[in-house]
Protein backbone atom coordinates (compact mmCIF):
# COMPACT_ATOMS: atom_id res chain seq x y z
CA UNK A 1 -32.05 -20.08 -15.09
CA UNK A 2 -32.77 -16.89 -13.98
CA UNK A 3 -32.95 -14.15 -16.12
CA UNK A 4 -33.58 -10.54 -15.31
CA UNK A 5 -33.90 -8.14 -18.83
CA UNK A 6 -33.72 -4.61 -18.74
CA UNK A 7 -35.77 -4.34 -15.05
CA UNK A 8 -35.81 -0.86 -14.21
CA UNK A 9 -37.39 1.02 -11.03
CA UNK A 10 -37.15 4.45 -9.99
CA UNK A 11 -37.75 6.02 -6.29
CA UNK A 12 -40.57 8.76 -6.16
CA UNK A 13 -38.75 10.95 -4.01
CA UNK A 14 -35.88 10.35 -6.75
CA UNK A 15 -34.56 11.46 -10.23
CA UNK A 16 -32.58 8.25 -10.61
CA UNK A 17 -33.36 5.18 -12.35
CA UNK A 18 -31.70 1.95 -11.27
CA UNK A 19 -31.42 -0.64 -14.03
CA UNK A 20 -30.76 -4.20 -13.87
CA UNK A 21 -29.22 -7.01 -16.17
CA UNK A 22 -28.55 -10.72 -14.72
CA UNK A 23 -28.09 -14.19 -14.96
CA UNK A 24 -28.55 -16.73 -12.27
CA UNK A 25 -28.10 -20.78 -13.56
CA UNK A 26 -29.39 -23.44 -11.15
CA UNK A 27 -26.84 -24.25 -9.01
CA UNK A 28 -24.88 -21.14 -9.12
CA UNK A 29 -24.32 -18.08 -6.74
CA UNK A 30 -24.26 -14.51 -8.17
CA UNK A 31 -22.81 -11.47 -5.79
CA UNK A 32 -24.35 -7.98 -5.94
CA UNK A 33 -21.44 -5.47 -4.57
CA UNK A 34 -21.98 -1.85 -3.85
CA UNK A 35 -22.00 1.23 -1.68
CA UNK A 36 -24.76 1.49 0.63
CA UNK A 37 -27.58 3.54 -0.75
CA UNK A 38 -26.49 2.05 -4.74
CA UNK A 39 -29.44 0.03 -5.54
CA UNK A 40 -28.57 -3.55 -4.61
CA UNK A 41 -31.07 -4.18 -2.48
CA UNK A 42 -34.07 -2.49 -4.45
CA UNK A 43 -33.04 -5.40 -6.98
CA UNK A 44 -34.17 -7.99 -3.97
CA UNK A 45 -37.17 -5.87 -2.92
CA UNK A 46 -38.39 -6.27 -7.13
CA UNK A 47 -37.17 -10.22 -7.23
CA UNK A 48 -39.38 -10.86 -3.83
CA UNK A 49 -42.64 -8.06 -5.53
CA UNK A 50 -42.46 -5.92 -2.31
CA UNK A 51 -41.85 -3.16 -5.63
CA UNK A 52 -42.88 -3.28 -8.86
CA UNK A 53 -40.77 -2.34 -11.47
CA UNK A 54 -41.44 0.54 -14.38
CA UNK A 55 -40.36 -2.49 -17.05
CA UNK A 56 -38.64 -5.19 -17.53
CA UNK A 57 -38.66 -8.93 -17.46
CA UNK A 58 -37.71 -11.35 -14.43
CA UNK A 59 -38.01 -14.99 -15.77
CA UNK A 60 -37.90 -18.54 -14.18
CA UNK A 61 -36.92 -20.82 -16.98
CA UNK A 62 -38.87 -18.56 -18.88
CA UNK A 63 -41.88 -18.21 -16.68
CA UNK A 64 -42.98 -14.79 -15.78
CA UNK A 65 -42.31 -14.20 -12.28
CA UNK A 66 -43.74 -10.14 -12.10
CA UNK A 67 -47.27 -11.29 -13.02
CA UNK A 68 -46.81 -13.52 -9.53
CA UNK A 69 -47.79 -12.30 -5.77
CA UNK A 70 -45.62 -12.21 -3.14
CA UNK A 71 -46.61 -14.74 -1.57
CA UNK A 72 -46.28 -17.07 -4.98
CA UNK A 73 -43.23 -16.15 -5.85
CA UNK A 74 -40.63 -18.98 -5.79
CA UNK A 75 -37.98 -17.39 -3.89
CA UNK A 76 -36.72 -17.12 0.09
CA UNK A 77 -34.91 -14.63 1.53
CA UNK A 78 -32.46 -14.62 4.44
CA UNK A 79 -32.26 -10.97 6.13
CA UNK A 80 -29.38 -9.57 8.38
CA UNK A 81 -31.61 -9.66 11.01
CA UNK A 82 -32.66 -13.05 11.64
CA UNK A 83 -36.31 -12.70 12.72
CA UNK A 84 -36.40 -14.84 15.21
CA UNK A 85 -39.17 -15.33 17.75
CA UNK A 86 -36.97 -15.86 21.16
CA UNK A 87 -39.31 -17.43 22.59
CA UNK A 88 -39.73 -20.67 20.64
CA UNK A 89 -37.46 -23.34 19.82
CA UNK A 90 -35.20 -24.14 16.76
CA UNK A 91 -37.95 -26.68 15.81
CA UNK A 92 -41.32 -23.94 16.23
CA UNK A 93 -39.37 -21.00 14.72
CA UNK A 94 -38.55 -23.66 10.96
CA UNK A 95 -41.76 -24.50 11.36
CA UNK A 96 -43.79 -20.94 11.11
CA UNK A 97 -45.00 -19.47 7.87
CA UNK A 98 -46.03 -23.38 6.40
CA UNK A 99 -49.51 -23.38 7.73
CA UNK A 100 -50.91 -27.12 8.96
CA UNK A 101 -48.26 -28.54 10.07
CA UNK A 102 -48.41 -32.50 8.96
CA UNK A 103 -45.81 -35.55 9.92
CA UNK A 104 -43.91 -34.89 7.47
CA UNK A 105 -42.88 -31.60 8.23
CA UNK A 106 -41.53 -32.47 11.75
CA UNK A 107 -38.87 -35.05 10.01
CA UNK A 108 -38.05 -32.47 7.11
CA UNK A 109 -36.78 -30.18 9.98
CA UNK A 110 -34.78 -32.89 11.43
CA UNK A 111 -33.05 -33.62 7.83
CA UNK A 112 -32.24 -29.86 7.43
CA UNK A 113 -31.23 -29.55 11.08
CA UNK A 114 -28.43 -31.94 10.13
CA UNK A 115 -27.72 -29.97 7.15
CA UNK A 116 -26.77 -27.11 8.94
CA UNK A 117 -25.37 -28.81 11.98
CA UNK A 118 -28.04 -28.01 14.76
CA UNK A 119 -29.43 -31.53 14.91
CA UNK A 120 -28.82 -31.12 18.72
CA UNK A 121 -30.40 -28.29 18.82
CA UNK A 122 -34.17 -29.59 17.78
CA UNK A 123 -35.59 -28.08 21.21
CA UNK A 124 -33.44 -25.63 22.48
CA UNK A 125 -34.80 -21.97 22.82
CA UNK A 126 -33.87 -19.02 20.17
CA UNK A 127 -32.91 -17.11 22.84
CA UNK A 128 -30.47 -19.70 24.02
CA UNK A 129 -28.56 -19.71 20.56
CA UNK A 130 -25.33 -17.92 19.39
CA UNK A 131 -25.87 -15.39 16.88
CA UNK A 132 -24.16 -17.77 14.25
CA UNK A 133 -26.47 -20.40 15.55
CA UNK A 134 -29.56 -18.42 15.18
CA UNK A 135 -28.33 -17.49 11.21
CA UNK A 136 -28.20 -20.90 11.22
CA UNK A 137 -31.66 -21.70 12.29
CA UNK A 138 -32.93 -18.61 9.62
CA UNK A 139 -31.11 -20.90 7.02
CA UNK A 140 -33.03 -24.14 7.84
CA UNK A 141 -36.22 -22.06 7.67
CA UNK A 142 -35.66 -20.81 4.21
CA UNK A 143 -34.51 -24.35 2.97
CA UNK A 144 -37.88 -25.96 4.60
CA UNK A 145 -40.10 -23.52 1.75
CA UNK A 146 -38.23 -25.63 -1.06
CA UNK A 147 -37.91 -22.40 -3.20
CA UNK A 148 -35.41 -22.59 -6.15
CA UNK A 149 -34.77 -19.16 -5.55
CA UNK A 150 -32.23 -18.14 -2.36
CA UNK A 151 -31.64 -13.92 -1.62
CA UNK A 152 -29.36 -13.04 0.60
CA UNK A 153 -29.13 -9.81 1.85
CA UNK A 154 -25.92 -9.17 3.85
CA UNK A 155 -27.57 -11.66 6.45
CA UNK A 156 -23.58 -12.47 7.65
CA UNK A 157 -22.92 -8.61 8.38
CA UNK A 158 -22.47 -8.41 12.17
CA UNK A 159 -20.63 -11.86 12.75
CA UNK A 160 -17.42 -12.57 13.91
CA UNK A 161 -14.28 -13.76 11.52
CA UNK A 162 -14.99 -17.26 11.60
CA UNK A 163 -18.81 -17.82 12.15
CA UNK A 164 -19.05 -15.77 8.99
CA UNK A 165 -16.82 -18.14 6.60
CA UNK A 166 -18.61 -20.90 8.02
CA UNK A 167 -21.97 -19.55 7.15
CA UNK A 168 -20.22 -19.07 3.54
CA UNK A 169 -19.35 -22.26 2.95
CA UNK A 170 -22.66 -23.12 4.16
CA UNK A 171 -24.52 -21.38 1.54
CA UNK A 172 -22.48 -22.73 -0.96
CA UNK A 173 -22.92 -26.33 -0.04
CA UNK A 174 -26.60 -25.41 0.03
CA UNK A 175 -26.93 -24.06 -3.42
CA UNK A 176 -24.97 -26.81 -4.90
CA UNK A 177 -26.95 -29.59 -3.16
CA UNK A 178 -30.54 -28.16 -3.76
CA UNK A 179 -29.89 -26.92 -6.97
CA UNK A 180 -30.87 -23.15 -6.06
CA UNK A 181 -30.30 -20.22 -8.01
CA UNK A 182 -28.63 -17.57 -5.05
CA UNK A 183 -28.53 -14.01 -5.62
CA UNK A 184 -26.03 -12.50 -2.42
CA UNK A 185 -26.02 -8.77 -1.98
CA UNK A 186 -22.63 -7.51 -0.15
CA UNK A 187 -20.31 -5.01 0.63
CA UNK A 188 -17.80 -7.63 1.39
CA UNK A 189 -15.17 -8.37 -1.79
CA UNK A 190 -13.66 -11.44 0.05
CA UNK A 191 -17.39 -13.24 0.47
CA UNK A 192 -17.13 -13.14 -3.41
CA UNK A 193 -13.96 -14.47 -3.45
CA UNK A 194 -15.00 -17.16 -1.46
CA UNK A 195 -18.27 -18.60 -3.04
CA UNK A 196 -19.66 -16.59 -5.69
CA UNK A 197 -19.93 -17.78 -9.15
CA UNK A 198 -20.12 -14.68 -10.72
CA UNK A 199 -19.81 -11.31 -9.58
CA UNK A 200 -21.80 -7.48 -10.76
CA UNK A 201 -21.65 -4.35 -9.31
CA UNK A 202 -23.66 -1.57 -9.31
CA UNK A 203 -22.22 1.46 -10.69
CA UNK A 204 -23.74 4.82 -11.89
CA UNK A 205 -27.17 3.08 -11.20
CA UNK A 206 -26.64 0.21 -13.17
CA UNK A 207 -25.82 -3.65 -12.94
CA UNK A 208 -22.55 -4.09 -14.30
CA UNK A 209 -21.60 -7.77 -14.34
CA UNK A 210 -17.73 -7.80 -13.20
């Protein structure tokens, strides 16, 4: 489980102090709704340690994640904007960010290829891809880190109708199967409908769970 206590961070150029309250079980996906501007995504931003909070707890099964780095945090995140590299193929583009790449590796992305229905895709060029498709491919590169922690921020915005509720019931599968705790930040009231577990909201600076 996750559980976030009484985090609190406030802007410089700011008066306001956002304050957060949450609980993520394994398994489970929690939505963050709110205006643009309301604080959702600072809560990401303090989960991944791009900011450090002013107090607070975030816990792991009890294990202190804010005395953690970045880079040893447990956690993925999957960005509206892709961040692709256009140049490589499917395969390359999973592959960055893990260092040596060993045997190993190269069949793990073929397993998670299938999992998000690109197996036929293994070689093709970024470029080459659908936007859905290339969401797709940003998916299979967060589930190759084997983090039990899955952010999502708005990383559907932008795509049509049905690519969307495919990508949806995608994550969901996803979190059920690997056991991840996934926090999605939205604007969207019918993606919460659709998958989340539980819902909050930020109002008047704070989490309020819905």
């Amino acid at each position: 489980m996750i559980k976030i206590k009484d985090l609190e961070y406030q802007y410089k150029s700011s008066e306001l102090i956002y304050t957060y309250n949450l609980e993520v079980n394994q398994g489970e996906i929690v939505a963050i709704l709110g205006q643009s501007g309301s604080g959702k995504s600072t809560l990401l931003d303090l989960l991944a340690g791009f900011i450090e909070p002013s107090k607070g707890f975030i816990l792991l099964n009890e294990k202190d994640l804010l005395s953690l780095s970045v880079e040893k945090r447990p956690m993925s995140i999957l960005f509206q904007n892709h961040n692709l590299f256009e140049h490589l193929n499917v395969q390359k583009n999973i592959l960055l960010g893990l260092g040596k790449i060993k045997n190993d590796h190269i069949k793990k992305v073929q397993n998670i290829l299938k999992e998000v229905e690109l197996e036929n895709f293994e070689y093709t060029l970024s470029s080459q891809l659908s936007g859905g498709q290339q969401q797709r491919v940003a998916l299979a590169r967060v589930l190759i880190r084997d983090q039990p922690i899955l952010l999502l921020d708005e990383p559907f915005t932008g795509l049509d109708e049905q690519t969307r509720l495919i990508m949806l019931d995608l994550v969901q599968k996803i979190t059920k199967e690997h056991k991840l705790h996934t926090i999605m930040v939205t604007h969207e009231i019918e993606d919460c409908k659709k998958i989340a577990n539980k819902v909050y909201k930020m109002q008047d600076n704070k989490l309020v769970k819905q």
